[in-house]
N, C-alpha and C. Protein backbone atom coordinates (compact mmCIF):
# COMPACT_ATOMS: atom_id res chain seq x y z
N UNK A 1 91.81 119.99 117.63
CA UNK A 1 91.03 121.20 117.53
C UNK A 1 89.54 120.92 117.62
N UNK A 2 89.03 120.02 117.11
CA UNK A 2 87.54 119.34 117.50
C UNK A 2 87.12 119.39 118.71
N UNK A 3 88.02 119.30 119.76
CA UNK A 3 87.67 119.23 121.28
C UNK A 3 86.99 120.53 121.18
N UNK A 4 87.13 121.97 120.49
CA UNK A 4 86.91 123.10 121.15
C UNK A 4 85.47 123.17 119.75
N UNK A 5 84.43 124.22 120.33
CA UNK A 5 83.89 124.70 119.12
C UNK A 5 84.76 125.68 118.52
N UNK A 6 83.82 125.98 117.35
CA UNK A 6 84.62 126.90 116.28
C UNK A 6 84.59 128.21 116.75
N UNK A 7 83.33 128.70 117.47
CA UNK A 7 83.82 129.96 117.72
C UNK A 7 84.67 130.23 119.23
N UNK A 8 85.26 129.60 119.82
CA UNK A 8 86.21 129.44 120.07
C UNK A 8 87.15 129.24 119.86
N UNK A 9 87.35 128.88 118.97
CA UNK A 9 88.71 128.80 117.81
C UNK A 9 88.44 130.51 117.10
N UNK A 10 87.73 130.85 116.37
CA UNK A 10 87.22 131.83 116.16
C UNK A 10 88.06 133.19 117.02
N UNK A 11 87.63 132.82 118.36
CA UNK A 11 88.10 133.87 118.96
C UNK A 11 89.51 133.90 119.58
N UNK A 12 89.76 133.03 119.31
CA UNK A 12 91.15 132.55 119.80
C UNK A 12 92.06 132.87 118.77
N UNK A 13 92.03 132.80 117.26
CA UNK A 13 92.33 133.17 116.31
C UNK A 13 91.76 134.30 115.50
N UNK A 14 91.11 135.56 116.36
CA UNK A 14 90.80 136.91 115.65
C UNK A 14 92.13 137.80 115.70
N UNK A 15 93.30 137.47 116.45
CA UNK A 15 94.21 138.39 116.06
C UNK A 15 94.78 138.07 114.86
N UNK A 16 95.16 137.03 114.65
CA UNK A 16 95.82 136.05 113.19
C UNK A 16 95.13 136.61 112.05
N UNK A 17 93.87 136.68 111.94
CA UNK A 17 92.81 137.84 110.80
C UNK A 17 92.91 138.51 110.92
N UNK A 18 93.07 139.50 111.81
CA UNK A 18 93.26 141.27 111.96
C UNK A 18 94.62 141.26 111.23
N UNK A 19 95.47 140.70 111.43
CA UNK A 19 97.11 140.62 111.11
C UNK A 19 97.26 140.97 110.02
N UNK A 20 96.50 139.43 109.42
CA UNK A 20 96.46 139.63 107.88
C UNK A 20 95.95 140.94 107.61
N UNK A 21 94.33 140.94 107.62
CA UNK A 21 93.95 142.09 106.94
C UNK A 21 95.03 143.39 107.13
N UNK A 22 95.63 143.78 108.15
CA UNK A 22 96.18 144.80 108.18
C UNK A 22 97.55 144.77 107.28
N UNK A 23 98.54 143.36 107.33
CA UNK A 23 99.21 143.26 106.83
C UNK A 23 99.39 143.55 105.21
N UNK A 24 98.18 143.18 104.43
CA UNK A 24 97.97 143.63 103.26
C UNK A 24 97.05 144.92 102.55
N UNK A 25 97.08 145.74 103.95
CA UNK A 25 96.22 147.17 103.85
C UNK A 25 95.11 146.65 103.25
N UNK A 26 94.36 146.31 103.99
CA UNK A 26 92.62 146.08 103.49
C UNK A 26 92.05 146.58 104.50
N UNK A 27 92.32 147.57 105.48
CA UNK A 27 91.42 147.60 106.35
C UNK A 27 89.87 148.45 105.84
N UNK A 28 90.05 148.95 104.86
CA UNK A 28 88.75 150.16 104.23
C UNK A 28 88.00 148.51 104.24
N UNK A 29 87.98 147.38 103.49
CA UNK A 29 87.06 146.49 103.87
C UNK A 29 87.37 145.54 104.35
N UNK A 30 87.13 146.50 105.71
CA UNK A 30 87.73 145.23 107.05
C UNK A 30 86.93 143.83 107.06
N UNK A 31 85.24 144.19 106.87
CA UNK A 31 84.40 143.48 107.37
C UNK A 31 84.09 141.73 106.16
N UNK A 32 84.59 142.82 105.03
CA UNK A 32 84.27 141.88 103.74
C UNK A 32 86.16 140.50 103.93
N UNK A 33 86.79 141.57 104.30
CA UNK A 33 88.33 140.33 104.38
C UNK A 33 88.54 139.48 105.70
N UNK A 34 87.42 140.33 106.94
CA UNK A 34 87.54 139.48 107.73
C UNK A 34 86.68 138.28 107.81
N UNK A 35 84.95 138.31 106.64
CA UNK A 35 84.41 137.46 106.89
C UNK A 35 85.41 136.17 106.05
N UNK A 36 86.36 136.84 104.31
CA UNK A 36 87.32 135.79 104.46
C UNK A 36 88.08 135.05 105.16
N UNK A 37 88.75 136.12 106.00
CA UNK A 37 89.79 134.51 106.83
C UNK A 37 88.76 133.83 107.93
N UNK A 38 87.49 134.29 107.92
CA UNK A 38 86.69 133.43 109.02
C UNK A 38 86.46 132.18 107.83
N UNK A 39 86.14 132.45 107.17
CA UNK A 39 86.19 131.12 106.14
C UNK A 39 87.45 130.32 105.89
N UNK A 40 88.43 130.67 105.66
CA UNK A 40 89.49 130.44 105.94
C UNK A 40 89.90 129.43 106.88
N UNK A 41 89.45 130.18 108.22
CA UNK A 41 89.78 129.41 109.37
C UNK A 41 88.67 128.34 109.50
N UNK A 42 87.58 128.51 109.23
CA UNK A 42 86.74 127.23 108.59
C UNK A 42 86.84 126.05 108.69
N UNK A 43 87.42 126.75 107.47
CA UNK A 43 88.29 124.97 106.27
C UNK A 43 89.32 124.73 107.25
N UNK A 44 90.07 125.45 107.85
CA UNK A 44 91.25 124.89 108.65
C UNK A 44 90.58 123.97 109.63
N UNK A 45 89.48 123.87 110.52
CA UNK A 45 88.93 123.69 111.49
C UNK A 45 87.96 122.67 111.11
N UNK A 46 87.61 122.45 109.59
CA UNK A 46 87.08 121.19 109.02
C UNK A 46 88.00 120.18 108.89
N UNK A 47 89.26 120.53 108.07
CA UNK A 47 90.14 120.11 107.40
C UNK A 47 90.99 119.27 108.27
N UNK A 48 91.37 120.02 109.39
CA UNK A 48 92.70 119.70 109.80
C UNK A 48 92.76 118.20 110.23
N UNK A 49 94.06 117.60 109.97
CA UNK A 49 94.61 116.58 110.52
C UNK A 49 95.82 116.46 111.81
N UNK A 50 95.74 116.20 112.85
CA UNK A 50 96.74 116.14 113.73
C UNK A 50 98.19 115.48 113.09
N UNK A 51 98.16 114.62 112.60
CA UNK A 51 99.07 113.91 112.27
C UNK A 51 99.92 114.44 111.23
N UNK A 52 99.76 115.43 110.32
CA UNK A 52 100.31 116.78 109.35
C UNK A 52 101.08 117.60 109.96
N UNK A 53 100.78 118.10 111.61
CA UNK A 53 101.66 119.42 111.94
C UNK A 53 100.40 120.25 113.43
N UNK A 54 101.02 120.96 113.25
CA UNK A 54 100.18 122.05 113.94
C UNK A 54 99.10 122.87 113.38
N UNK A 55 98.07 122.81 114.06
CA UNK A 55 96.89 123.78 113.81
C UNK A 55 97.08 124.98 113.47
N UNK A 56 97.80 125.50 114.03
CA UNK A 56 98.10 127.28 114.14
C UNK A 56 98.71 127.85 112.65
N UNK A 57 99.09 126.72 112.05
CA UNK A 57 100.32 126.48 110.98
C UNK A 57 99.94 126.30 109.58
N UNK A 58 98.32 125.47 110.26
CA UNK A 58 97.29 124.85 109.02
C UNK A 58 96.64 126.29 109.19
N UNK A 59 96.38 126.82 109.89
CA UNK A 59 95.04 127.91 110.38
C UNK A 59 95.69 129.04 109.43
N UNK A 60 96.65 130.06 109.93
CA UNK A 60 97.73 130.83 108.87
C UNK A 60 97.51 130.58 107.73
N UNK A 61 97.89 129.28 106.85
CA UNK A 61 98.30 129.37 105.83
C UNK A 61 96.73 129.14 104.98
N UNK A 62 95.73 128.64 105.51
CA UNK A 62 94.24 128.79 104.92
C UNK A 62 93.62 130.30 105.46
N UNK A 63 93.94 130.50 106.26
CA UNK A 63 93.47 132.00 106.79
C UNK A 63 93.81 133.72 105.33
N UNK A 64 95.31 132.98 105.69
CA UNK A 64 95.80 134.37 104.42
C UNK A 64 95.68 134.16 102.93
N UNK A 65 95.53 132.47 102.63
CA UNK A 65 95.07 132.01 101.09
C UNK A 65 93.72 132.45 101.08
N UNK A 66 92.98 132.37 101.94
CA UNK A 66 91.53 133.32 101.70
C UNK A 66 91.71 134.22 101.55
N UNK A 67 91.97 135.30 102.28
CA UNK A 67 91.97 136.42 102.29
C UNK A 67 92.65 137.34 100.94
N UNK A 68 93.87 136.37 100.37
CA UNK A 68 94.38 136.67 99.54
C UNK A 68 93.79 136.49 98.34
N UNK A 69 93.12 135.38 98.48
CA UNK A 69 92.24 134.61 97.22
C UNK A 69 91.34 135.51 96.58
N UNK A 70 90.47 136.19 98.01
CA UNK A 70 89.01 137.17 98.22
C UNK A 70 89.73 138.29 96.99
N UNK A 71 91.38 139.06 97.63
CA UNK A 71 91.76 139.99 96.90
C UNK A 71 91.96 139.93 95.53
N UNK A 72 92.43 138.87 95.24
CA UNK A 72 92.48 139.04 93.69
C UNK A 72 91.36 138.77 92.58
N UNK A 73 90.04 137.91 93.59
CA UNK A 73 88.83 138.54 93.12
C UNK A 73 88.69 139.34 93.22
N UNK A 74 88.46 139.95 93.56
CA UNK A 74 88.24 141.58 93.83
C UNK A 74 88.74 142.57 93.02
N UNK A 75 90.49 142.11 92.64
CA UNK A 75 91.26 143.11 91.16
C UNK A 75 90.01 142.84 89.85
N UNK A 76 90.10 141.07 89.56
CA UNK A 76 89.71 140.80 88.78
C UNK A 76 88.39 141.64 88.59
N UNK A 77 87.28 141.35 89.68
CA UNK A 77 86.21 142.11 89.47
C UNK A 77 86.37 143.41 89.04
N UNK A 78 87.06 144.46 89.62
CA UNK A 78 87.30 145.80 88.99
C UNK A 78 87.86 145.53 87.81
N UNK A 79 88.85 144.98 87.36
CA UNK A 79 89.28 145.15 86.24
C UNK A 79 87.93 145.20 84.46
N UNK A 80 87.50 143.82 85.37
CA UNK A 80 86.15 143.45 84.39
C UNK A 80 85.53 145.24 84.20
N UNK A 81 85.10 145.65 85.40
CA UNK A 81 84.36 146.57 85.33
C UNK A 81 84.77 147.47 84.57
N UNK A 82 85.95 148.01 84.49
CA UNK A 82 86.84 149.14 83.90
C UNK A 82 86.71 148.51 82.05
N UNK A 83 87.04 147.30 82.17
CA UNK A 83 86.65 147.20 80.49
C UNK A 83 85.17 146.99 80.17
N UNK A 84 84.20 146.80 80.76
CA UNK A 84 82.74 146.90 80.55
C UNK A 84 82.45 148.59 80.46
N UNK A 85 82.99 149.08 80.78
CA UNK A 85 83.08 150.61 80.95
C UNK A 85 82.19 150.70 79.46
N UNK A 86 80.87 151.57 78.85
CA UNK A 86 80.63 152.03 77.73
C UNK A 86 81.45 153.14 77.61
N UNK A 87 82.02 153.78 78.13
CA UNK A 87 82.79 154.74 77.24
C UNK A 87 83.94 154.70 77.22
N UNK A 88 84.26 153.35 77.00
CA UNK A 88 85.29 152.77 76.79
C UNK A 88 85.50 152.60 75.17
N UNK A 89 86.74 152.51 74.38
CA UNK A 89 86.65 151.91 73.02
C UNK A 89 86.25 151.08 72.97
N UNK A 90 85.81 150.82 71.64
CA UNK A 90 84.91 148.77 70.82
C UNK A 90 86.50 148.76 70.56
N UNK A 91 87.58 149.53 70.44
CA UNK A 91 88.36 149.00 69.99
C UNK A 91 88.85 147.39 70.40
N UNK A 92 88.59 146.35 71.23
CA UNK A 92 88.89 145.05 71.36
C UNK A 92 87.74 144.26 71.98
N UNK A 93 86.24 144.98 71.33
CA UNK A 93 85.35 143.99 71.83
C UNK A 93 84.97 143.16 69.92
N UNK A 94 85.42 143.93 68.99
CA UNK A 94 85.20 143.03 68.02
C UNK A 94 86.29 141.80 67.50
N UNK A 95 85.08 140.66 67.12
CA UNK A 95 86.59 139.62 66.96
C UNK A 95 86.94 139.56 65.22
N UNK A 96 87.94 139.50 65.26
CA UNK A 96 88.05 138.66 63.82
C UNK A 96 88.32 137.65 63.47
N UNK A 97 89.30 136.95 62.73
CA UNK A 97 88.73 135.66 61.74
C UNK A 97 89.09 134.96 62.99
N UNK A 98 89.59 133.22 62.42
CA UNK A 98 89.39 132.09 63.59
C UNK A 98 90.20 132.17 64.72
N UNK A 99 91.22 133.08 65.03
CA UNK A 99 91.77 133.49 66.16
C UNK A 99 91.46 134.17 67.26
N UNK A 100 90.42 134.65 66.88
CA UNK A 100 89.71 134.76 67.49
C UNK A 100 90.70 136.98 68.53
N UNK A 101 91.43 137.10 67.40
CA UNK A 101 92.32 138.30 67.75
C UNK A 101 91.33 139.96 67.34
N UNK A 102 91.24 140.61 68.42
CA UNK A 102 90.12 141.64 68.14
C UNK A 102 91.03 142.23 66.47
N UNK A 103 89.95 143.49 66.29
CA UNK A 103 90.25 144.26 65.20
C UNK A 103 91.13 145.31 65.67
N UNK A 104 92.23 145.99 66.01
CA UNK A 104 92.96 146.37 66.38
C UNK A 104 92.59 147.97 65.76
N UNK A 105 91.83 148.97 66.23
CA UNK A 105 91.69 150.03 65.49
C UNK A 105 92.90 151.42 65.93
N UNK A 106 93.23 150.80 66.62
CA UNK A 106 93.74 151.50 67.97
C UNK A 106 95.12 152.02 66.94
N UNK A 107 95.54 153.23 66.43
CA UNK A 107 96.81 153.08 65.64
C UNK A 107 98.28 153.36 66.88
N UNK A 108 98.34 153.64 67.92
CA UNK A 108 98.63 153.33 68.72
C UNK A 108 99.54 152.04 68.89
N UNK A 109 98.73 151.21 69.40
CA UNK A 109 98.59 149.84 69.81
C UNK A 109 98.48 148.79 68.63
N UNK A 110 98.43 149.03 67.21
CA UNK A 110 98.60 148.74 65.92
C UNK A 110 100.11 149.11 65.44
N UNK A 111 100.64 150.39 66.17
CA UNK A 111 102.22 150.02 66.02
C UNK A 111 102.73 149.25 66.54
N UNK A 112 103.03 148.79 67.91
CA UNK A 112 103.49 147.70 68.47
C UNK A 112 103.24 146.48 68.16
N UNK A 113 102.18 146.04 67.91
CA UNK A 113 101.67 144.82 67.59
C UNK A 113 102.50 144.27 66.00
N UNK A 114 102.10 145.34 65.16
CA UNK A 114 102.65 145.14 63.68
C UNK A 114 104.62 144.30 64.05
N UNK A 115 104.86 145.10 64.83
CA UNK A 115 106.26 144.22 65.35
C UNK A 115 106.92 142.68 65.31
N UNK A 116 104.83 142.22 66.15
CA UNK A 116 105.25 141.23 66.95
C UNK A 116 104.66 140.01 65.41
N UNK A 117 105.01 138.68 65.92
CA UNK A 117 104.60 137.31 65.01
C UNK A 117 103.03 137.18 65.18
N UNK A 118 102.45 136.65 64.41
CA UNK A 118 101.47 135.75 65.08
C UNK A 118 100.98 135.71 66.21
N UNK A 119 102.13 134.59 66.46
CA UNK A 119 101.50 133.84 67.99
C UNK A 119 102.08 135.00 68.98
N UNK A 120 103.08 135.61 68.91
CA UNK A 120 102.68 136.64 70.00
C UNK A 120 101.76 137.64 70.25
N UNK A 121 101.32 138.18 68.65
CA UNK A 121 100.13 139.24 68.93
C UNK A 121 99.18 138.31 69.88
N UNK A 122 99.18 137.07 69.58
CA UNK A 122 97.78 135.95 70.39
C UNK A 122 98.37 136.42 71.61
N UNK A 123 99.55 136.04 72.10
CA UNK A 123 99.70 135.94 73.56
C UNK A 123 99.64 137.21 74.15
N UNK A 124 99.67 138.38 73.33
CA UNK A 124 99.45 139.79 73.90
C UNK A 124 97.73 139.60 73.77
N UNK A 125 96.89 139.24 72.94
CA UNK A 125 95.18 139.69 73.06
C UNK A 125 94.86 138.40 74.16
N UNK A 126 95.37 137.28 73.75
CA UNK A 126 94.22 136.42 75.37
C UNK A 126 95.12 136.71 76.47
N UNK A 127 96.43 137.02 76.54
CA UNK A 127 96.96 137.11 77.78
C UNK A 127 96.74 138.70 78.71
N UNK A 128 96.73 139.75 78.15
CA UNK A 128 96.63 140.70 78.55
C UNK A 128 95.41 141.41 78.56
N UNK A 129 94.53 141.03 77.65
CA UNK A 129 93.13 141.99 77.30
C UNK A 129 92.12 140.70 77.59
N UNK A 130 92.14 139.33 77.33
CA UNK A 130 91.30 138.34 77.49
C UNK A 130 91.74 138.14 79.32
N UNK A 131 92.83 138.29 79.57
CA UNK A 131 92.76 137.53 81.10
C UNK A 131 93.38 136.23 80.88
N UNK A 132 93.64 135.64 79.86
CA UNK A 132 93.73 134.16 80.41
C UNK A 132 95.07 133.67 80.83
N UNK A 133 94.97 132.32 81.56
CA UNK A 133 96.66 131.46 81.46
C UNK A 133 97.53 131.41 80.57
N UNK A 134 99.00 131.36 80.79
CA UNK A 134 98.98 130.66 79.41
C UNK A 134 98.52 129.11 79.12
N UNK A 135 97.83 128.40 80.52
CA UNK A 135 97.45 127.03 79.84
C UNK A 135 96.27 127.13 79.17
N UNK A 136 95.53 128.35 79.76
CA UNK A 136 94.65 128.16 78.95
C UNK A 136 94.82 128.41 77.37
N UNK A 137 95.52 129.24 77.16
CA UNK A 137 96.06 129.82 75.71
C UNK A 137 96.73 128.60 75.02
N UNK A 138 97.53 127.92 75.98
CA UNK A 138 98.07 126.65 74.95
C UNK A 138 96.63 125.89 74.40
N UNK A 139 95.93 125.21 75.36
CA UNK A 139 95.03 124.30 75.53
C UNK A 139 94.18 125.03 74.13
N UNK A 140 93.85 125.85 73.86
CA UNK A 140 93.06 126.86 72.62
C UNK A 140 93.90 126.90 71.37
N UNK A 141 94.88 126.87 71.49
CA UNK A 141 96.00 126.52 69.72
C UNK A 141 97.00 125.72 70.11
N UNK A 142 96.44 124.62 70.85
CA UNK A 142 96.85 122.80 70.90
C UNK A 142 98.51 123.15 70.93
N UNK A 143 98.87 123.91 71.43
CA UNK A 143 100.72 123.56 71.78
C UNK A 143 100.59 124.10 73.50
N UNK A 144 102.30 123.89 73.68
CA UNK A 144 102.54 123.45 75.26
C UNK A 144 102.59 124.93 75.85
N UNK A 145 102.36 124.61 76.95
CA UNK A 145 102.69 126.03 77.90
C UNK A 145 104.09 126.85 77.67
N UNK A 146 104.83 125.84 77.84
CA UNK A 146 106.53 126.24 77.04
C UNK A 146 106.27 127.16 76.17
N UNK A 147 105.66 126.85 74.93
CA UNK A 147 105.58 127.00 74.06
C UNK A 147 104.81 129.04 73.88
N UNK A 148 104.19 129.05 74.89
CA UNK A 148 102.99 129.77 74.30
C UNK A 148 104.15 130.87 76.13
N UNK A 149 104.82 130.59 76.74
CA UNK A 149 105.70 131.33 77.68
C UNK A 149 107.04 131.76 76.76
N UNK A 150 107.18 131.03 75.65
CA UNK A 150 108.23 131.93 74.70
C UNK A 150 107.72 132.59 73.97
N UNK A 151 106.56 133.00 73.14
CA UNK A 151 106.22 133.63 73.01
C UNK A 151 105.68 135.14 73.42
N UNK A 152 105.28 134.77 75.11
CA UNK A 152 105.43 136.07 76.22
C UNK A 152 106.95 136.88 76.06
N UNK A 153 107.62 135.52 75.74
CA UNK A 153 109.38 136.21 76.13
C UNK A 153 109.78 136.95 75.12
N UNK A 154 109.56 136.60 73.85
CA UNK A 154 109.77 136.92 72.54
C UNK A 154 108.96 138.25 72.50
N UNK A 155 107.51 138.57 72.78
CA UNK A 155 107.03 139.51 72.62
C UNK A 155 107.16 140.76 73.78
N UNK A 156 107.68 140.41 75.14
CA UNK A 156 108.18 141.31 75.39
C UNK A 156 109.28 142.16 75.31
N UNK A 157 110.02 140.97 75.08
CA UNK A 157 111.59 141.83 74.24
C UNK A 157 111.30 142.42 73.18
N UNK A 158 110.65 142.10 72.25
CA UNK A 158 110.13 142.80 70.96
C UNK A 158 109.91 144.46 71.56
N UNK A 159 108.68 144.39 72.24
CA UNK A 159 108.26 145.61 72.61
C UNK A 159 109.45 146.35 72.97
N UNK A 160 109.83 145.85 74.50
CA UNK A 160 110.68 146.91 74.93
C UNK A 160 111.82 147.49 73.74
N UNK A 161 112.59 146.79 72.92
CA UNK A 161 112.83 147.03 71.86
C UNK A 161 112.14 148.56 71.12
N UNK A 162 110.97 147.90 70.64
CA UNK A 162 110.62 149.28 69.88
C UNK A 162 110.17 150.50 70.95
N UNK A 163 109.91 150.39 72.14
CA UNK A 163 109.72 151.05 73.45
C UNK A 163 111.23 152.17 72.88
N UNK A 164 112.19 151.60 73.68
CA UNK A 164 113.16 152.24 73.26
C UNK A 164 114.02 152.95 72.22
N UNK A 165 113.28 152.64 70.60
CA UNK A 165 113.86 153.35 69.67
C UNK A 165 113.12 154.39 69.14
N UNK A 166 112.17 154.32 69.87
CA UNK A 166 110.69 155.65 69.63
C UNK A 166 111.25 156.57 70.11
């Protein structure tokens, strides 16, 4: 692929980006997902090794990991926004003691919770309202990913549970 410049590659590979973008309905920002898979195709066009496979193969699979990558920045960013919202509740911007688990004012969302253990109310506030992994959640109260994914399991059965006897 070195033999050619990039924007020749570029143009040789603008249907493969249109694809994508269309494939995952982004066309409202065509311009912002297509400058992704041009990055995309980039790295493919930095990256590539002959001796791995085919170009077209490397190009695809860095083309739509951008593009895909771009999108779920993009949730994330809105999401942020929607909880920065001021007229939003404080209900889970205050923390309490070393767990760092908001104050739950919410009576709502204070029934369900009252349900769950401990460590699952944790894995419901950093997993769902914080955003995080669960590695990151293990790595923060020193046990294993295992560990802190049975707790997801445990607390969603819990819920659906009381879901259903309401």
């Amino acid at each position: 692929m070195k033999k050619m410049n990039f924007e020749e590659v570029a143009t040789m590979f603008d249907p493969l980006i249109k694809s994508q973008i269309k494939r995952y309905h982004l066309t409202s920002h065509f311009d912002y997902y297509y400058q992704a898979g041009l990055l995309g195709l980039w790295k493919a066009y930095e990256t590539f090794d002959p001796e791995k496979g085919q170009f077209s193969s490397y190009a695809f699979l860095l083309v739509r990991g951008r593009i895909l990558q771009e999108l779920r920045n993009e949730m994330r960013r809105q999401e942020v926004e929607i909880c920065q919202d001021p007229h939003e509740s404080l209900t889970f911007q205050h923390l309490s003691h070393q767990d760092s688990i908001p104050l739950l004012e919410d009576e709502t969302l204070n029934q369900y919770l009252m349900h769950l253990t401990e460590n699952q109310q944790r894995w419901v506030i950093h997993r769902v309202f914080h955003m995080k992994s669960e590695a990151e959640i293990a790595e923060e109260f020193g046990t294993s990913v295992y560990a802190v994914k049975s707790w997801r399991k445990s607390a969603i059965k819990k819920f659906r549970t009381v879901l259903f006897t309401n």
